[in-house]
PDB file of N, CA and C in Angstrom:
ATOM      1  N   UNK A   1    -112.174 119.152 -16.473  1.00  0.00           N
ATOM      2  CA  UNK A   1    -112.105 120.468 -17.078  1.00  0.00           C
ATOM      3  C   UNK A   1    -112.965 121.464 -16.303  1.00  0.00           C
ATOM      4  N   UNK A   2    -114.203 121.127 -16.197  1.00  0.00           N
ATOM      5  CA  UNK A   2    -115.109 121.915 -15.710  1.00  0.00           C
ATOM      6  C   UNK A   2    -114.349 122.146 -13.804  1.00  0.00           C
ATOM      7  N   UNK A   3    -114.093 120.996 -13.185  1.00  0.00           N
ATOM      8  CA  UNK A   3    -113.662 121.366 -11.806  1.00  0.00           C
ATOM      9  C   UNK A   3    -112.476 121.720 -11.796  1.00  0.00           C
ATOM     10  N   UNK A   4    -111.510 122.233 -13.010  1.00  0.00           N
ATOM     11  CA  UNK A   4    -110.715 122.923 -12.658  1.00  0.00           C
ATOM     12  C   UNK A   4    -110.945 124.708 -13.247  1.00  0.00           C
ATOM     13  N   UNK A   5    -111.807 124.453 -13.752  1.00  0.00           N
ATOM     14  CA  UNK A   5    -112.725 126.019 -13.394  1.00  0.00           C
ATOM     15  C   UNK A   5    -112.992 126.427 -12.404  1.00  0.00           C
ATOM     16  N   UNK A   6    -113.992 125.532 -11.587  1.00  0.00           N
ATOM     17  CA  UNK A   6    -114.395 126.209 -10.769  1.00  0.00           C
ATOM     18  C   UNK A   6    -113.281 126.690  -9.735  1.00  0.00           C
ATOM     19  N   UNK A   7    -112.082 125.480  -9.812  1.00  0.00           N
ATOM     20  CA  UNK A   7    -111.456 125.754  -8.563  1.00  0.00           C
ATOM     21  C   UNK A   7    -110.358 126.991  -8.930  1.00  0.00           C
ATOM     22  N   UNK A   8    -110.541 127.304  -9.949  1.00  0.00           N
ATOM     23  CA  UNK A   8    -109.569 128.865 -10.054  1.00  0.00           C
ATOM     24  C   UNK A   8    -110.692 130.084  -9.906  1.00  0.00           C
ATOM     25  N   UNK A   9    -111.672 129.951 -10.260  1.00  0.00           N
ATOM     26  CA  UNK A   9    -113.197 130.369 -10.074  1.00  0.00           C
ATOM     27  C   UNK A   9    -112.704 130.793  -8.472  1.00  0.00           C
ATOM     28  N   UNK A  10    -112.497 129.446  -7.599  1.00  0.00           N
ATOM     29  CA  UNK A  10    -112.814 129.514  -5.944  1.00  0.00           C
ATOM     30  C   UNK A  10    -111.478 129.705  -5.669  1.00  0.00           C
ATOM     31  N   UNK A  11    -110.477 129.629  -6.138  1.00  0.00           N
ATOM     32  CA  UNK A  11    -109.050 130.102  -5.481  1.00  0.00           C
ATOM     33  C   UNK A  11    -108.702 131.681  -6.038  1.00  0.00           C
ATOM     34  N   UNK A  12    -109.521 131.943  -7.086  1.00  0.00           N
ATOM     35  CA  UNK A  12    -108.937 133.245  -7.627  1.00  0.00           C
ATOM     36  C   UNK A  12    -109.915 133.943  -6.461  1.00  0.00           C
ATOM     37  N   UNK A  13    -111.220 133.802  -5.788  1.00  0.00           N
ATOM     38  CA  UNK A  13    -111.878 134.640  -4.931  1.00  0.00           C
ATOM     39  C   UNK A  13    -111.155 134.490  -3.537  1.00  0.00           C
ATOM     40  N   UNK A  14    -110.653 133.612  -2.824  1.00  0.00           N
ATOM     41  CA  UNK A  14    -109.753 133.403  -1.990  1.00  0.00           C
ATOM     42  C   UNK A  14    -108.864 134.358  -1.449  1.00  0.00           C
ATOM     43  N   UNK A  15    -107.976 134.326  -2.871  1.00  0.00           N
ATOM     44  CA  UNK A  15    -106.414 134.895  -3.109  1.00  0.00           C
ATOM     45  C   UNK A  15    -107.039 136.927  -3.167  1.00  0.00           C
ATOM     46  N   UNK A  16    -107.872 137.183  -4.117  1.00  0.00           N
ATOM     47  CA  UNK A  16    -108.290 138.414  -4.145  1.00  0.00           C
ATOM     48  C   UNK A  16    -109.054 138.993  -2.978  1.00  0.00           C
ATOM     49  N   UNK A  17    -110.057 138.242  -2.323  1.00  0.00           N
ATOM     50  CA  UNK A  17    -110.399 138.654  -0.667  1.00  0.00           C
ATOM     51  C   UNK A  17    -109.818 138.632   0.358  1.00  0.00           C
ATOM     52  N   UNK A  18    -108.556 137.882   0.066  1.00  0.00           N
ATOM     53  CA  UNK A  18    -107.199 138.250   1.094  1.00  0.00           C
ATOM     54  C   UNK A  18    -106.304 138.854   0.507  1.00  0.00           C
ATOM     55  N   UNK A  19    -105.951 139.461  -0.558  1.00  0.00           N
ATOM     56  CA  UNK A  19    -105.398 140.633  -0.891  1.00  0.00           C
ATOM     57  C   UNK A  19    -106.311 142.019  -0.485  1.00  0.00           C
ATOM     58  N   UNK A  20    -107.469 142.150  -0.316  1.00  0.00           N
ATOM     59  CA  UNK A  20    -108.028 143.117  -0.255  1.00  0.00           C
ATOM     60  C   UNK A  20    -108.282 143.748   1.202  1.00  0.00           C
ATOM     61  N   UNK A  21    -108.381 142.372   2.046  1.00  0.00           N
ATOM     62  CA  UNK A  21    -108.154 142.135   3.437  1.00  0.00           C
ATOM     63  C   UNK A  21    -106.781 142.961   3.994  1.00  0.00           C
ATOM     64  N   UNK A  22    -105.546 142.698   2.954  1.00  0.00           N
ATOM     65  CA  UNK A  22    -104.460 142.819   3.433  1.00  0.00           C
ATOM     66  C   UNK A  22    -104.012 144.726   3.306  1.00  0.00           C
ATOM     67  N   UNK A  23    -105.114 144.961   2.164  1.00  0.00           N
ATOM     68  CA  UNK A  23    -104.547 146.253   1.547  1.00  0.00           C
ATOM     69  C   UNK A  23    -105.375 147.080   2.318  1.00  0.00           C
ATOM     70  N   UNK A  24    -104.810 148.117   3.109  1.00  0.00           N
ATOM     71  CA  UNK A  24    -105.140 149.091   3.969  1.00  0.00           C
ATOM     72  C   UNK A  24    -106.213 149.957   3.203  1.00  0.00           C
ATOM     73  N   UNK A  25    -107.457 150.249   3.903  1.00  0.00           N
ATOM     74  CA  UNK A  25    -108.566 151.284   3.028  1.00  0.00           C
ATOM     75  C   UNK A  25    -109.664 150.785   2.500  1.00  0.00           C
ATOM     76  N   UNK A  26    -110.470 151.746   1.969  1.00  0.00           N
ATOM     77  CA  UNK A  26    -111.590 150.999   1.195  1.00  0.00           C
ATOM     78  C   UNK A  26    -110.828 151.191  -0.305  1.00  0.00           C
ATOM     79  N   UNK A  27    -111.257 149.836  -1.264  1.00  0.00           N
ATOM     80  CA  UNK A  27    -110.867 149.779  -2.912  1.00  0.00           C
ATOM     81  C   UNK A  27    -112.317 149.520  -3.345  1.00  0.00           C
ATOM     82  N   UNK A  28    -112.584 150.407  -4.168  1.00  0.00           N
ATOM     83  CA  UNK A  28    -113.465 150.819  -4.806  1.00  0.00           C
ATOM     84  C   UNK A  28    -113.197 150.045  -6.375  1.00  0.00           C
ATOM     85  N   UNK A  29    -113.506 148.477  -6.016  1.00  0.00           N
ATOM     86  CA  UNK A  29    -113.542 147.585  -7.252  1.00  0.00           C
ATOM     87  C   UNK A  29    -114.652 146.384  -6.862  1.00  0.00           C
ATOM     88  N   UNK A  30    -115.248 145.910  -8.103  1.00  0.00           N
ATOM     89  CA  UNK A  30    -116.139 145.005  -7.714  1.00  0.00           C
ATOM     90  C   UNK A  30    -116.321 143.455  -7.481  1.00  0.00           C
ATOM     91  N   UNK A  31    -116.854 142.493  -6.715  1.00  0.00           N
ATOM     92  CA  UNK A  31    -116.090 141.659  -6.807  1.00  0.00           C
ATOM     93  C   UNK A  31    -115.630 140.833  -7.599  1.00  0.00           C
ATOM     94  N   UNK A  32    -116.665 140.903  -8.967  1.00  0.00           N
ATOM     95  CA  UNK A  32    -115.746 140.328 -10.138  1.00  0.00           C
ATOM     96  C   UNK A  32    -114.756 140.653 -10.398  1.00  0.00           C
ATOM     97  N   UNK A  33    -113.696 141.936 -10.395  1.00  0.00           N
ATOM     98  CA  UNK A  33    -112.904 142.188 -10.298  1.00  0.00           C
ATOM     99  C   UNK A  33    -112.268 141.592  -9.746  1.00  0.00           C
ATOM    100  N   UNK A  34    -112.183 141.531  -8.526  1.00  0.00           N
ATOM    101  CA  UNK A  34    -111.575 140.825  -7.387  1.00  0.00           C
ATOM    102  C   UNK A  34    -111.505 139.248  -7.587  1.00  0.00           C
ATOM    103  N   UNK A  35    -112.514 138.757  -8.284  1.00  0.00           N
ATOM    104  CA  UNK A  35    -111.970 137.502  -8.441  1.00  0.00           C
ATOM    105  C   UNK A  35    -111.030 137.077  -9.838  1.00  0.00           C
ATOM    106  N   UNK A  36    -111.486 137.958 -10.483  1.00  0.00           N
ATOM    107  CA  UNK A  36    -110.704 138.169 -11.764  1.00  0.00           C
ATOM    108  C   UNK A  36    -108.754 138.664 -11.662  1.00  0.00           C
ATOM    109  N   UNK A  37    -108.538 139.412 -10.841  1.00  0.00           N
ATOM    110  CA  UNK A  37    -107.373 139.817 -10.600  1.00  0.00           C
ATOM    111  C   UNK A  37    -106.987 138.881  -9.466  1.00  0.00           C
ATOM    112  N   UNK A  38    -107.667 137.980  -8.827  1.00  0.00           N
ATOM    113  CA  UNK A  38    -107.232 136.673  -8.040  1.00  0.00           C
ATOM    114  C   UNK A  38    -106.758 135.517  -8.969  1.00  0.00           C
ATOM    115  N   UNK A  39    -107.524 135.453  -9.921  1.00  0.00           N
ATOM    116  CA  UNK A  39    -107.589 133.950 -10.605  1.00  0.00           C
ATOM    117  C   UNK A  39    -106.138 134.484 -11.802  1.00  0.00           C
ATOM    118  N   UNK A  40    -106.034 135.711 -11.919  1.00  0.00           N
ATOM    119  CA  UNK A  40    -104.967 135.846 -12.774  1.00  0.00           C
ATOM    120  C   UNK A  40    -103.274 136.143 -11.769  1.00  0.00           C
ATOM    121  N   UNK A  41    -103.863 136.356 -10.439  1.00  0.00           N
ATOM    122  CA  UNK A  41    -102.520 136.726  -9.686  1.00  0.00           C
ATOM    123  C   UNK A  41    -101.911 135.190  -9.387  1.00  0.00           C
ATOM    124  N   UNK A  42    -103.259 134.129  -8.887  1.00  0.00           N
ATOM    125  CA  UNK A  42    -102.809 133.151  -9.073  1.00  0.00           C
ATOM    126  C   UNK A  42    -101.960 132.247 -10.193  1.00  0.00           C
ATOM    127  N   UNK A  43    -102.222 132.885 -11.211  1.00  0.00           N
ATOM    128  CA  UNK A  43    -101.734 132.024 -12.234  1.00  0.00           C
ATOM    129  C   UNK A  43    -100.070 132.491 -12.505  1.00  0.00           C
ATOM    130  N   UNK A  44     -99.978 133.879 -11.900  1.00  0.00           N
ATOM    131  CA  UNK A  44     -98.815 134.687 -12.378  1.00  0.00           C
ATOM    132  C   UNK A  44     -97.696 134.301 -10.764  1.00  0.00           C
ATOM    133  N   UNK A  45     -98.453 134.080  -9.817  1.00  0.00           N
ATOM    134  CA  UNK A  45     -97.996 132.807  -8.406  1.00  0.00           C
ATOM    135  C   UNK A  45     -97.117 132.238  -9.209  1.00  0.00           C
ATOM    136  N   UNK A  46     -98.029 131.032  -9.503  1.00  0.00           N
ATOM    137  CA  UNK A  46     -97.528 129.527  -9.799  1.00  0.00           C
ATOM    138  C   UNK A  46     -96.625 129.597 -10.847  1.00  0.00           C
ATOM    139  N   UNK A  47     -96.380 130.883 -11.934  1.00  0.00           N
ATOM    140  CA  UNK A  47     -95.438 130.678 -12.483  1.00  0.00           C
ATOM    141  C   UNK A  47     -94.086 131.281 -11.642  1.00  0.00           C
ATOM    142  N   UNK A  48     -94.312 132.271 -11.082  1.00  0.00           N
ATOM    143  CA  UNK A  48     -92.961 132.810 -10.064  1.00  0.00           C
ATOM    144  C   UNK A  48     -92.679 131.418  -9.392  1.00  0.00           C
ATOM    145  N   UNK A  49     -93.302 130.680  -8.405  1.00  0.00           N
ATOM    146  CA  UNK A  49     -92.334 129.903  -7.631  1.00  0.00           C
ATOM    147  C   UNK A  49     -92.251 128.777  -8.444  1.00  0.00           C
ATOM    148  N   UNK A  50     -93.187 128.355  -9.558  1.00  0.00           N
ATOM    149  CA  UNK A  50     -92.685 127.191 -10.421  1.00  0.00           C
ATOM    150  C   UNK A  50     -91.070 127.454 -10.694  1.00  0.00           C
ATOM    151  N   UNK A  51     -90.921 128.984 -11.109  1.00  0.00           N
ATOM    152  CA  UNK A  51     -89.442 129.025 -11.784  1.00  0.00           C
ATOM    153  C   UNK A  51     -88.290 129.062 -10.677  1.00  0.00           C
ATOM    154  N   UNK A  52     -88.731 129.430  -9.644  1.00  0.00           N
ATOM    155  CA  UNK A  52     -87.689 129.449  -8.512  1.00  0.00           C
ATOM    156  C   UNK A  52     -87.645 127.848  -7.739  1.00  0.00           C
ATOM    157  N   UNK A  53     -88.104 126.601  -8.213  1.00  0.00           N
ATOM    158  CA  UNK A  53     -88.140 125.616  -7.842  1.00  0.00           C
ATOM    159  C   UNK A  53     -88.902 125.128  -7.096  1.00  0.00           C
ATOM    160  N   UNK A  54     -89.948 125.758  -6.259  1.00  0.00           N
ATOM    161  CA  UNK A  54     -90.412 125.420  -4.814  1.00  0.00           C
ATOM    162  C   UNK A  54     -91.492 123.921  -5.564  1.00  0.00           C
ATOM    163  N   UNK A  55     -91.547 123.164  -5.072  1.00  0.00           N
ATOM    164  CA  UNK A  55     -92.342 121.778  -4.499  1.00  0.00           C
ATOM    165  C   UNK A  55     -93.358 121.806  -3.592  1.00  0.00           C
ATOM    166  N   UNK A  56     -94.398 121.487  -3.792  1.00  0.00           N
ATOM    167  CA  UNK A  56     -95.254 121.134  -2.310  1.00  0.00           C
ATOM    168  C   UNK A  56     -95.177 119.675  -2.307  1.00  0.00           C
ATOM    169  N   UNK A  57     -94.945 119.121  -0.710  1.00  0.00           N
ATOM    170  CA  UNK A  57     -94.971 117.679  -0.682  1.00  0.00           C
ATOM    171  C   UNK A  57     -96.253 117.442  -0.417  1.00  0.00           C
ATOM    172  N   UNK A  58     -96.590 117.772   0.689  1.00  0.00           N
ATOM    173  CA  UNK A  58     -98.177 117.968   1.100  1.00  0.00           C
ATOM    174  C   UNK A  58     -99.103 118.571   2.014  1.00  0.00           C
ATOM    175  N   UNK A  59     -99.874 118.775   1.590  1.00  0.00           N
ATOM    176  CA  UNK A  59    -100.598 119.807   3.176  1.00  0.00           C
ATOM    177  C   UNK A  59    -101.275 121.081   1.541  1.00  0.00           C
ATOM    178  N   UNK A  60    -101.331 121.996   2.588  1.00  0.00           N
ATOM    179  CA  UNK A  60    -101.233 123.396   1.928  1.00  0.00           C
ATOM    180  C   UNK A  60    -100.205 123.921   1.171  1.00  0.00           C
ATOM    181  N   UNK A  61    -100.409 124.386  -0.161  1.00  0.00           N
ATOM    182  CA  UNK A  61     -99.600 124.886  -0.601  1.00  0.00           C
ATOM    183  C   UNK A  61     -99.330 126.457   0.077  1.00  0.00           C
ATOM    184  N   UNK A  62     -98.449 127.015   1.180  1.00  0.00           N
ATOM    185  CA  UNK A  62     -98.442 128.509   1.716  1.00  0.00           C
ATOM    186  C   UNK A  62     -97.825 128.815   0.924  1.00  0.00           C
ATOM    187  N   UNK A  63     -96.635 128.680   0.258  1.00  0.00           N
ATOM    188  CA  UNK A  63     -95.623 129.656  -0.266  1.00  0.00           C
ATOM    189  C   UNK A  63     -96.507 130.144  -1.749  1.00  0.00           C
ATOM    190  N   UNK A  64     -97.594 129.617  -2.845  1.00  0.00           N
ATOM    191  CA  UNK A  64     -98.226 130.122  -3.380  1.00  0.00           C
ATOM    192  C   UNK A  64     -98.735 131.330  -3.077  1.00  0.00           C
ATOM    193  N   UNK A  65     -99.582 130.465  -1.937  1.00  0.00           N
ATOM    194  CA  UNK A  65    -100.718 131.069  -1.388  1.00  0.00           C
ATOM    195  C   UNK A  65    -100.424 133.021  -1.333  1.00  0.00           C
ATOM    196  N   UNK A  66     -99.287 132.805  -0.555  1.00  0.00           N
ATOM    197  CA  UNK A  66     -98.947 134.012   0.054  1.00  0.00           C
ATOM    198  C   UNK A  66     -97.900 134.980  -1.212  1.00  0.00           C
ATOM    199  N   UNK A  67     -97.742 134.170  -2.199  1.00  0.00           N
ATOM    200  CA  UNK A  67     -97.080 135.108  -3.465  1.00  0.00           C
ATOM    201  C   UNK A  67     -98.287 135.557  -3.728  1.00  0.00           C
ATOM    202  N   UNK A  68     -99.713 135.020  -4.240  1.00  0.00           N
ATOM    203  CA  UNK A  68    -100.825 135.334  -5.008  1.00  0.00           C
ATOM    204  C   UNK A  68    -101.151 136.318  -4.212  1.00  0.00           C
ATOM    205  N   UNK A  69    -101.570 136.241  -3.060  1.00  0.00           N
ATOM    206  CA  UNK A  69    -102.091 137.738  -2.390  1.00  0.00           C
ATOM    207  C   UNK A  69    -101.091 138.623  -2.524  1.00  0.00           C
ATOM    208  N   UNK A  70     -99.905 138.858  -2.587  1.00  0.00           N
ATOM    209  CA  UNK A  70     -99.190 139.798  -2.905  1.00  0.00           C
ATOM    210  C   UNK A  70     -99.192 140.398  -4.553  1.00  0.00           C
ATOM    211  N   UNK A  71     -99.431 139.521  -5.351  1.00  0.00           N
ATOM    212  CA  UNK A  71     -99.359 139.681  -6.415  1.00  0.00           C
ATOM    213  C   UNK A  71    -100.633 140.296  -6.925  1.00  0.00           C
ATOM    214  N   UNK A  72    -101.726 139.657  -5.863  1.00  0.00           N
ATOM    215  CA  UNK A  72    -103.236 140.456  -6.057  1.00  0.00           C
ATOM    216  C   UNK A  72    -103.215 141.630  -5.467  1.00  0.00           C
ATOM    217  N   UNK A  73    -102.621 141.958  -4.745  1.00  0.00           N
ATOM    218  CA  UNK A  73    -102.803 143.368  -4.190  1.00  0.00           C
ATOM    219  C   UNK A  73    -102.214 144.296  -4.494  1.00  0.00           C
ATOM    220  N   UNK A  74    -100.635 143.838  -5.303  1.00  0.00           N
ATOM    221  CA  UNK A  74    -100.220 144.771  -6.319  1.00  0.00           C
ATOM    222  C   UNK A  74    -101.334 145.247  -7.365  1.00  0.00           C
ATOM    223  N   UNK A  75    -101.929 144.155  -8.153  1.00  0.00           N
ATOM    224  CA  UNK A  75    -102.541 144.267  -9.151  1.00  0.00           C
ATOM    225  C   UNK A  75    -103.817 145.116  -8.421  1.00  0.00           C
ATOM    226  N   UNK A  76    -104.364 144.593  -7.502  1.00  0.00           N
ATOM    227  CA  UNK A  76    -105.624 145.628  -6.927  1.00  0.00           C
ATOM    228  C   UNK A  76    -105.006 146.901  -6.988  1.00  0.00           C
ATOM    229  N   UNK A  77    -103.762 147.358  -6.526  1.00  0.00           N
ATOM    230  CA  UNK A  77    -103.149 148.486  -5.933  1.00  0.00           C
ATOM    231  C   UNK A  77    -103.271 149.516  -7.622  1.00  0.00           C
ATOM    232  N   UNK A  78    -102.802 148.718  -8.585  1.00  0.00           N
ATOM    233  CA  UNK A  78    -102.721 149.015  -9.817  1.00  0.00           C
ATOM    234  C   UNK A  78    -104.291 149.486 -10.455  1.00  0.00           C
ATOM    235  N   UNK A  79    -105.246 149.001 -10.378  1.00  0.00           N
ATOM    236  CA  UNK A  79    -106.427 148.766 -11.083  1.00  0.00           C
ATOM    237  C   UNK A  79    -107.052 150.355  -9.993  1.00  0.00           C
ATOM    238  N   UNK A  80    -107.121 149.608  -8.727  1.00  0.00           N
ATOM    239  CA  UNK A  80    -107.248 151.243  -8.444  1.00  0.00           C
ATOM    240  C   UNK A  80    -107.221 152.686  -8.593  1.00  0.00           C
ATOM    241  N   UNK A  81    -105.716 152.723  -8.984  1.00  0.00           N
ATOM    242  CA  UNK A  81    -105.391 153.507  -9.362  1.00  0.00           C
ATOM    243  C   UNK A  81    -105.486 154.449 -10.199  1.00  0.00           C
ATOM    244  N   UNK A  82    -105.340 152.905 -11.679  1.00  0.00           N
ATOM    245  CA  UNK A  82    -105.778 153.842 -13.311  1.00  0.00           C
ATOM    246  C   UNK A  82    -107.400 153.550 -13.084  1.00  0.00           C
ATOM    247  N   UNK A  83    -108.156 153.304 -12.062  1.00  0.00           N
ATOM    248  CA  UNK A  83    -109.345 153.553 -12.440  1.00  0.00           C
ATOM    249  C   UNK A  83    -109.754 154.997 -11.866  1.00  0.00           C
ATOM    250  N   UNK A  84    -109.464 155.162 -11.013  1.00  0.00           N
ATOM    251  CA  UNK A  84    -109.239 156.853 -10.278  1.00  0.00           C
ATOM    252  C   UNK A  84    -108.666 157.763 -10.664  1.00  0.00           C
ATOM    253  N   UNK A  85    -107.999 157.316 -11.835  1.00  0.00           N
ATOM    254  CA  UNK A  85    -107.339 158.765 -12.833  1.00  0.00           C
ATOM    255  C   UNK A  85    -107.378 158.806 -14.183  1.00  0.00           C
ATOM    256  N   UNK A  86    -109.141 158.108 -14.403  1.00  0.00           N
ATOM    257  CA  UNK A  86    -109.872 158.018 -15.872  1.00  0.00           C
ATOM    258  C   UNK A  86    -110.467 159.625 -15.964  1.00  0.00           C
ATOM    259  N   UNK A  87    -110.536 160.542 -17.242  1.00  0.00           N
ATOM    260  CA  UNK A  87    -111.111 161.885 -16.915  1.00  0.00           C
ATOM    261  C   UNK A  87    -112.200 161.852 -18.557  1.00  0.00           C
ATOM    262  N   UNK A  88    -112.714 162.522 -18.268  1.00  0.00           N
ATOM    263  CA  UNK A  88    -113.446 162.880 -19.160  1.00  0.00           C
ATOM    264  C   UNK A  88    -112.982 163.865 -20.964  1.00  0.00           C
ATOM    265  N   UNK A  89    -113.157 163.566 -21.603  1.00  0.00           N
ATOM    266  CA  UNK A  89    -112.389 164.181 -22.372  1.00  0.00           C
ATOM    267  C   UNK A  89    -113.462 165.489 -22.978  1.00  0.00           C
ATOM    268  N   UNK A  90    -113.214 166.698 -22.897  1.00  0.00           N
ATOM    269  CA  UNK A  90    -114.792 167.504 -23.236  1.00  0.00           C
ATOM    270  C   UNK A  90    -114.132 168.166 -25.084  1.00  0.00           C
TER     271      UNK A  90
END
């Protein structure tokens, strides 16, 4: 239980520092964030190619790998965004 914490803990920081890598600019989010929108892009991964069938036999799983950073950098792309167009209400 506990080591499969950590390892979404260590794959959600992974997946979100190579989404952030990938996304052109500075993002003005912190890295809990970043591991937080990793560990959830991952999870939202494994259900996309779970449903499209894909298998890993063995080695590295890439075809995850490379949905989650996309899926994190949407979500970074997103969080950015509505955080940059929060206003003050007077």
């Amino acid at each position: 239980m506990i080591g499969s914490i950590i390892g979404a803990i260590i794959g959600g920081l992974i997946i979100g520092v190579l989404a952030r890598l990938v996304l052109p600019g500075k993002q003005n989010i912190s890295m809990l964030m970043t591991i937080g929108i990793g560990i959830v892009s991952s999870f939202v991964a494994s259900l996309i190619v779970g449903a499209i069938g894909y298998r890993n036999a063995h080695g590295i799983a890439w075809i995850p790998l490379i949905v989650g950073v996309i899926v994190a950098a949407v979500l970074i792309t997103l969080y950015c965004n509505h955080a940059g167009r929060k206003s003050i209400a007077r």
